[in-house]
C-alpha atoms as a PDB file:
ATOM      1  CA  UNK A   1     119.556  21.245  73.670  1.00  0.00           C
ATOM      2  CA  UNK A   2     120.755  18.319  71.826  1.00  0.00           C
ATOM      3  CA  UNK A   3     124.498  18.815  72.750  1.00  0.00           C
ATOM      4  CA  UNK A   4     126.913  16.628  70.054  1.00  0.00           C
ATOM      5  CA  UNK A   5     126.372  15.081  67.295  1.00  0.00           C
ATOM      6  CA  UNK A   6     128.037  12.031  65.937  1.00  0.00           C
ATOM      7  CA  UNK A   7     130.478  12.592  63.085  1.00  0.00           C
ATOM      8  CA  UNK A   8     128.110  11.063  60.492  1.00  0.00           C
ATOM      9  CA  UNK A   9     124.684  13.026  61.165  1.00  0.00           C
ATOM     10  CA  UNK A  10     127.208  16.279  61.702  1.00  0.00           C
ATOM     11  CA  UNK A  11     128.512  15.850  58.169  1.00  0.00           C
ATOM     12  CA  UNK A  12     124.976  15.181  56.692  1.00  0.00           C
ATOM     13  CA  UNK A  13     124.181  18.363  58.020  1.00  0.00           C
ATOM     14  CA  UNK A  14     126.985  20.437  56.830  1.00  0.00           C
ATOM     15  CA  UNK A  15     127.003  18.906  53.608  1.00  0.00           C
ATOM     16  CA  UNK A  16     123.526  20.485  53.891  1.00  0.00           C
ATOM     17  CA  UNK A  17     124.955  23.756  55.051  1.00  0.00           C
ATOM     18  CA  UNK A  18     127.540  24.013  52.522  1.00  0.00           C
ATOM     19  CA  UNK A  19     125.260  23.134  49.791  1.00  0.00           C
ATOM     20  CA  UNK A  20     123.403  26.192  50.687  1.00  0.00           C
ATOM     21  CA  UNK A  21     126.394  28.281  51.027  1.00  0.00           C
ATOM     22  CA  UNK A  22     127.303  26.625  47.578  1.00  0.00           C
ATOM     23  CA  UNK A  23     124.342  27.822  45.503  1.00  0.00           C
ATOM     24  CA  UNK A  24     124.760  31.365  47.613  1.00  0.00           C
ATOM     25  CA  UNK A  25     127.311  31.850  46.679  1.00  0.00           C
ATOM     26  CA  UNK A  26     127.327  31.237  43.275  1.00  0.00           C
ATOM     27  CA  UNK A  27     124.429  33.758  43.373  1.00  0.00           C
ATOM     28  CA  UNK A  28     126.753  36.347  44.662  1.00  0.00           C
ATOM     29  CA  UNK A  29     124.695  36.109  48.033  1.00  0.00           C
ATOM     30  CA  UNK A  30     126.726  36.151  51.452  1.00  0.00           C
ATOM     31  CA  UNK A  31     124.582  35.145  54.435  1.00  0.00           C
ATOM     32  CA  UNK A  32     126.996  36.763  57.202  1.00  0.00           C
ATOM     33  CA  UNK A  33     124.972  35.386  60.210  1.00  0.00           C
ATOM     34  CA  UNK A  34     125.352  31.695  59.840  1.00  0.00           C
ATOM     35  CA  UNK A  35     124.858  29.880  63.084  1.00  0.00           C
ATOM     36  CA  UNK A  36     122.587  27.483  65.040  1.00  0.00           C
ATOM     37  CA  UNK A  37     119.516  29.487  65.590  1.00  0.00           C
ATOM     38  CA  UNK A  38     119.289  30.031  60.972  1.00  0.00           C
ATOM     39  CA  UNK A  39     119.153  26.099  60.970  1.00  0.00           C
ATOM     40  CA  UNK A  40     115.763  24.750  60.758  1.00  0.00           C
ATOM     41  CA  UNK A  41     115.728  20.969  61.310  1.00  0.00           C
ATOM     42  CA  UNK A  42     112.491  20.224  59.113  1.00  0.00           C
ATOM     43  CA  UNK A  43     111.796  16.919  61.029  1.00  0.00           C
ATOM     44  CA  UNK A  44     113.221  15.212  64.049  1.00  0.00           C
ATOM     45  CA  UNK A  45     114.860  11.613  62.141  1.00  0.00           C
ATOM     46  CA  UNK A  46     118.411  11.337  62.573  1.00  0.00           C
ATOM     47  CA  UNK A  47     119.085  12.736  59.207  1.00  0.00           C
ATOM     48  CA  UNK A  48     117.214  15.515  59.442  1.00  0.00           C
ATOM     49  CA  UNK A  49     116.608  18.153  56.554  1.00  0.00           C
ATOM     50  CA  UNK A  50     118.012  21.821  56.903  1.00  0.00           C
ATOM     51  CA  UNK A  51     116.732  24.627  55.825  1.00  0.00           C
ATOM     52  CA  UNK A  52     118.818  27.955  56.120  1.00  0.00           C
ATOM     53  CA  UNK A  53     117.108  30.791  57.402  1.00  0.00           C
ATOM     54  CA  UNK A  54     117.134  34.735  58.152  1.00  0.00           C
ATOM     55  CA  UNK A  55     119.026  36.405  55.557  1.00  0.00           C
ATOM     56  CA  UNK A  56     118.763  39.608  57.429  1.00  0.00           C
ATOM     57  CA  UNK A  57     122.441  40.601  57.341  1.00  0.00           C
ATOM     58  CA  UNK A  58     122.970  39.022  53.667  1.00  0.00           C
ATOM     59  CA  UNK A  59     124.616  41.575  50.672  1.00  0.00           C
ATOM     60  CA  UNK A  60     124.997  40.680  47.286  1.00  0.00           C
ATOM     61  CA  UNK A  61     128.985  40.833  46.278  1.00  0.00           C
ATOM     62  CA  UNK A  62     129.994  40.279  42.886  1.00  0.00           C
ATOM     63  CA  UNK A  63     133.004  38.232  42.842  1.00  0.00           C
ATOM     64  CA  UNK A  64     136.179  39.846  44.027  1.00  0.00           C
ATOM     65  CA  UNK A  65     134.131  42.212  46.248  1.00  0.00           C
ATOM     66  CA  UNK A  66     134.675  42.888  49.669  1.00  0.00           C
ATOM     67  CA  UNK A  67     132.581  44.519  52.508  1.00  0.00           C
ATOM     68  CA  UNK A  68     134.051  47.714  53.122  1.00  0.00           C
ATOM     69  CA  UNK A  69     135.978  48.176  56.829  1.00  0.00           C
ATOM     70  CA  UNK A  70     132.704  49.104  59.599  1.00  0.00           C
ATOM     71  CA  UNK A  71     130.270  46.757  57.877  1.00  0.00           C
ATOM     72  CA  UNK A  72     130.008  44.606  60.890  1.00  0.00           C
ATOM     73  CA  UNK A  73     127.019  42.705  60.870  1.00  0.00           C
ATOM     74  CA  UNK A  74     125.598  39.115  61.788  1.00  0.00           C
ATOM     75  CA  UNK A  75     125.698  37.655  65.463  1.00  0.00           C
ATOM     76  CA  UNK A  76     129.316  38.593  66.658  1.00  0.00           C
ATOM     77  CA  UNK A  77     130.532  35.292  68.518  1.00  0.00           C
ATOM     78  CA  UNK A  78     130.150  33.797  64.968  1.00  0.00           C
ATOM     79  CA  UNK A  79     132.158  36.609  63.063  1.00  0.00           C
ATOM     80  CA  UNK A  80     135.747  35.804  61.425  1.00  0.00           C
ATOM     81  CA  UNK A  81     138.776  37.304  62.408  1.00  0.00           C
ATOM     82  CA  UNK A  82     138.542  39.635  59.148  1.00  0.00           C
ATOM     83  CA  UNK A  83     134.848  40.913  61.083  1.00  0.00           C
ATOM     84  CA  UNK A  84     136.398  41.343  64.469  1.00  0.00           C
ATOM     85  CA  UNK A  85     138.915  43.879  62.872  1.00  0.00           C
ATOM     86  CA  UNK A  86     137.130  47.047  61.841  1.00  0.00           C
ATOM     87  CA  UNK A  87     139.974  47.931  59.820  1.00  0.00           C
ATOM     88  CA  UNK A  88     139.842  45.248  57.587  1.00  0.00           C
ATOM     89  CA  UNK A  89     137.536  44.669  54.304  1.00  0.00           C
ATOM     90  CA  UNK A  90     136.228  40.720  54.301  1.00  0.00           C
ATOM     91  CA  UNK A  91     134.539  38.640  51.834  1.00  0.00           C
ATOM     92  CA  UNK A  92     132.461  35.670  51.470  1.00  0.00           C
ATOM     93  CA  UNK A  93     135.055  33.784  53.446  1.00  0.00           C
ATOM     94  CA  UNK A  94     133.099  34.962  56.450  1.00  0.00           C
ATOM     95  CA  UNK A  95     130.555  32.358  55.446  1.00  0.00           C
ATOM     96  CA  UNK A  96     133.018  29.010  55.855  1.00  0.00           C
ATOM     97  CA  UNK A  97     134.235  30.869  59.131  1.00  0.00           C
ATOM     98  CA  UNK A  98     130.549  30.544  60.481  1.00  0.00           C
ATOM     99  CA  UNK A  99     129.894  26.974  59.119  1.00  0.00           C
ATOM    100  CA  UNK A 100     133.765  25.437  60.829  1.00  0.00           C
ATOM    101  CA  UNK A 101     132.192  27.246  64.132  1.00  0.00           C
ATOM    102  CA  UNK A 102     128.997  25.514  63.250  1.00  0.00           C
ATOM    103  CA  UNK A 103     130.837  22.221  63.312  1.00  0.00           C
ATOM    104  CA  UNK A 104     132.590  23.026  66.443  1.00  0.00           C
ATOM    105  CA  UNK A 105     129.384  23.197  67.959  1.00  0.00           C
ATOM    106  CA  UNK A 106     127.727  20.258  66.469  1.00  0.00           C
ATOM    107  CA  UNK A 107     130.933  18.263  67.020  1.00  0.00           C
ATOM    108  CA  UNK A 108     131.413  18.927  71.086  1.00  0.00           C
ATOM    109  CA  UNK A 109     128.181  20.141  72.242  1.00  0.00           C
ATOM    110  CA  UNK A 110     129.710  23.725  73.022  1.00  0.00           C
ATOM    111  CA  UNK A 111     130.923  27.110  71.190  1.00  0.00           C
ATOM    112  CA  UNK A 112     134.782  27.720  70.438  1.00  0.00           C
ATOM    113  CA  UNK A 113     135.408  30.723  71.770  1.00  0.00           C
ATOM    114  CA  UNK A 114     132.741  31.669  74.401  1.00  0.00           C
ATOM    115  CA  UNK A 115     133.908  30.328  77.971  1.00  0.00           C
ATOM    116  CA  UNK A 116     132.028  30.630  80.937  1.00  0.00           C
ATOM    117  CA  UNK A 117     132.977  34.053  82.603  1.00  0.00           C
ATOM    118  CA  UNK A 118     135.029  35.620  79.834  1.00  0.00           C
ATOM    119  CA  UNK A 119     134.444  38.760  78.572  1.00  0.00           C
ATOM    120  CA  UNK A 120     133.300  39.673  74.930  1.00  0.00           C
ATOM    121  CA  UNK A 121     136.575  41.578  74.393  1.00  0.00           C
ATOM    122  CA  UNK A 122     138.209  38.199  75.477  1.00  0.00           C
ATOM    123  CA  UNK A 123     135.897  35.960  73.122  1.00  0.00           C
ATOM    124  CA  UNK A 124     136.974  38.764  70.035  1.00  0.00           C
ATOM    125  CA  UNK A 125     140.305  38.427  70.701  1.00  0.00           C
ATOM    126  CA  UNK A 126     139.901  34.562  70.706  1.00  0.00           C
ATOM    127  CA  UNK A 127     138.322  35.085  67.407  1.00  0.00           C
ATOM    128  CA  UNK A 128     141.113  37.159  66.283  1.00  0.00           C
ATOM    129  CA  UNK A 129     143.664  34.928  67.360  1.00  0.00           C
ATOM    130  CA  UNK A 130     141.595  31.983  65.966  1.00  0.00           C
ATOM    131  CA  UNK A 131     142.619  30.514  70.272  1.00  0.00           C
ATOM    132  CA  UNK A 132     140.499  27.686  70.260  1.00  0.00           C
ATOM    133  CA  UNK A 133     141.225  23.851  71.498  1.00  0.00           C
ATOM    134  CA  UNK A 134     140.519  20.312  71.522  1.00  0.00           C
ATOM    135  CA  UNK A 135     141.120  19.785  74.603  1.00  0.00           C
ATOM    136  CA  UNK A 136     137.780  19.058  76.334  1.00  0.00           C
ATOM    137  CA  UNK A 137     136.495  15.801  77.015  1.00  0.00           C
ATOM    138  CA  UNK A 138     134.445  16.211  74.074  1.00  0.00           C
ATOM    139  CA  UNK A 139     136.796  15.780  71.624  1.00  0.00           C
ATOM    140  CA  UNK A 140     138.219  12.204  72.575  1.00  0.00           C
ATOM    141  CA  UNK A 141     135.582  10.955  70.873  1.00  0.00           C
ATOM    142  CA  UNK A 142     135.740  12.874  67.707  1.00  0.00           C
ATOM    143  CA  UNK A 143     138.146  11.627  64.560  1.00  0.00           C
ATOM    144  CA  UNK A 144     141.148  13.795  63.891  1.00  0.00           C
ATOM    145  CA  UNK A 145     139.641  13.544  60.213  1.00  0.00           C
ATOM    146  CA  UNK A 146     136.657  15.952  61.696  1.00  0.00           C
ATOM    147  CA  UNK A 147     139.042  17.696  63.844  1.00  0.00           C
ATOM    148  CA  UNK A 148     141.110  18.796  60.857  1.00  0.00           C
ATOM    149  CA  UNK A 149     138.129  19.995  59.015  1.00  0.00           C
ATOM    150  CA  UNK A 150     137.375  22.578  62.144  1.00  0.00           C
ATOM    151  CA  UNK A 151     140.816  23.429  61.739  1.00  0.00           C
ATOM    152  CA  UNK A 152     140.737  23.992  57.863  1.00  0.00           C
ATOM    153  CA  UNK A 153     137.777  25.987  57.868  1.00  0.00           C
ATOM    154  CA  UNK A 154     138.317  28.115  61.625  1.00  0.00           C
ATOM    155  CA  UNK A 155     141.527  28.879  60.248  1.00  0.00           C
ATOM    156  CA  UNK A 156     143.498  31.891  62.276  1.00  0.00           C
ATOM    157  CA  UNK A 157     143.478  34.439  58.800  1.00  0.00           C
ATOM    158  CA  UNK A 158     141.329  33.786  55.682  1.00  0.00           C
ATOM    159  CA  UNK A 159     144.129  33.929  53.457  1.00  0.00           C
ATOM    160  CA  UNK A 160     145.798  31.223  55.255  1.00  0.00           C
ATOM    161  CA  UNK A 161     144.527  28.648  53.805  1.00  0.00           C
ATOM    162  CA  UNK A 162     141.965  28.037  50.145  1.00  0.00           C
ATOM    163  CA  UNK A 163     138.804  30.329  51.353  1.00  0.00           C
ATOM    164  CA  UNK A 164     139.800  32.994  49.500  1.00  0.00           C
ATOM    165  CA  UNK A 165     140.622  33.024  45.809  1.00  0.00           C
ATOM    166  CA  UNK A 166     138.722  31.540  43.140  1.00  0.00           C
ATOM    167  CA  UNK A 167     134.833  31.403  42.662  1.00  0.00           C
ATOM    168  CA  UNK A 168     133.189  32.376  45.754  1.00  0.00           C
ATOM    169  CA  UNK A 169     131.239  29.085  45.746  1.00  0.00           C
ATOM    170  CA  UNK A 170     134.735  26.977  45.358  1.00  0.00           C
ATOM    171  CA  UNK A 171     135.529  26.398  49.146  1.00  0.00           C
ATOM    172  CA  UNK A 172     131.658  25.431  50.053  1.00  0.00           C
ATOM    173  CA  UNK A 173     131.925  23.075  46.424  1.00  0.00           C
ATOM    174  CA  UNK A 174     135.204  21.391  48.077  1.00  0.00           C
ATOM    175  CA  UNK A 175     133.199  21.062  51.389  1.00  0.00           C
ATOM    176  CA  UNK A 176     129.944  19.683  49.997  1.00  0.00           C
ATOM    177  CA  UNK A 177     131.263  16.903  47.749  1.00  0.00           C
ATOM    178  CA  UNK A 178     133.875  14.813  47.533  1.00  0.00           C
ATOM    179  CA  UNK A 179     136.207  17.761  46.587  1.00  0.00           C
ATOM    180  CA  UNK A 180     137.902  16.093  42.977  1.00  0.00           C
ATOM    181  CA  UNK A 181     140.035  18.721  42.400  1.00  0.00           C
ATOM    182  CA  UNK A 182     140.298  20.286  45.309  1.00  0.00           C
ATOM    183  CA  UNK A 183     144.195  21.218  45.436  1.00  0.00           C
ATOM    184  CA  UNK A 184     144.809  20.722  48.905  1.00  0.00           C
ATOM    185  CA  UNK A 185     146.387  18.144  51.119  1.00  0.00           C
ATOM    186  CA  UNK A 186     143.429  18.025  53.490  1.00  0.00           C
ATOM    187  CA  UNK A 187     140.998  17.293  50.858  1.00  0.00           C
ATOM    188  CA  UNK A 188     140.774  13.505  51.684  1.00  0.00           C
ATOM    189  CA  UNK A 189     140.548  14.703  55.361  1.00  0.00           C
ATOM    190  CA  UNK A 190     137.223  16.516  54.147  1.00  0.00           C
ATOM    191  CA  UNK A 191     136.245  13.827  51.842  1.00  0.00           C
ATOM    192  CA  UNK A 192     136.836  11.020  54.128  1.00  0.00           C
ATOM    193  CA  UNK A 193     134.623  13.029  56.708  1.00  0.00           C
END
């Protein structure tokens, strides 16, 4: 309905987003369903407030757990790679997954992986494989600052880059603020966004 959002009222709203993944997470919640329809917009300014809804599909991990293999749940074209494998255990990395597809969305006005006649199996394997672009129109508008924080958090395995490891909070902490600390070359990329 609204289609994209500049970079700055984008990042308000993650920071939102991953302030509420923060405190989660430090709770030992995982949401697991993260996506546009759990984001309330509590007024209509251009900053608007966010409220994260539906906790539905939400477990309580301590830290170091992992969903066991088969616990699929949450709206599917928002599932990591580590969901779209049934094989494969995941953790609360799922939850930064979600948010850098959030972003996508907010960012071009349209969904990563889900084309216009392809097939679910062909938008899971495009999950798997992490096959998305910035190649649309969309995107000539967008910083490669924002584009590299898509890429950092939609990354193609979770242990490929820092959303594993650590306190399950760290990754939303090094989102939400201005990451001091953070040990990773992108981190003025994500604090400059």
């Amino acid at each position: 309905q609204h289609g994209a959002y500049s970079e700055k009222v984008a990042a308000q709203i993650i920071n939102q987003i991953a302030r509420a993944g923060y405190h989660l997470h430090s709770c030992g919640v995982r949401h697991r369903d993260i996506k546009p329809e759990n984001l309330v917009l509590m007024d209509d300014s251009d900053a608007p407030h966010i409220k994260l809804i539906d906790f539905g599909a939400a477990v309580v991990l301590d830290e170091g757990e992992a969903v066991i293999s088969g616990g699929k749940v949450g709206t599917w074209t928002y599932w990591a790679p580590e969901q779209v494998d049934k094989g494969i255990a995941y953790d609360q990395a799922v939850d930064l997954w979600s948010l850098g597809v959030v972003l996508y969305i907010m960012l071009s006005g349209r969904h990563p992986f889900e084309r216009s006649g392809r097939a679910p199996e062909e938008v899971l394997q495009a999950i798997y494989d992490a096959d998305y672009s910035f190649d649309a129109e969309a995107w000539n508008s967008v910083s490669g600052r924002a584009q590299r924080l898509v890429t950092w958090a939609v990354a193609a395995r979770a242990d490929a880059i820092v959303r594993v490891g650590g306190p399950p909070c760290q990754p939303f902490t090094s989102l939400a603020t201005a990451v001091d600390g953070f040990d990773d070359p992108r981190a003025d990329d994500i604090r400059l966004f």
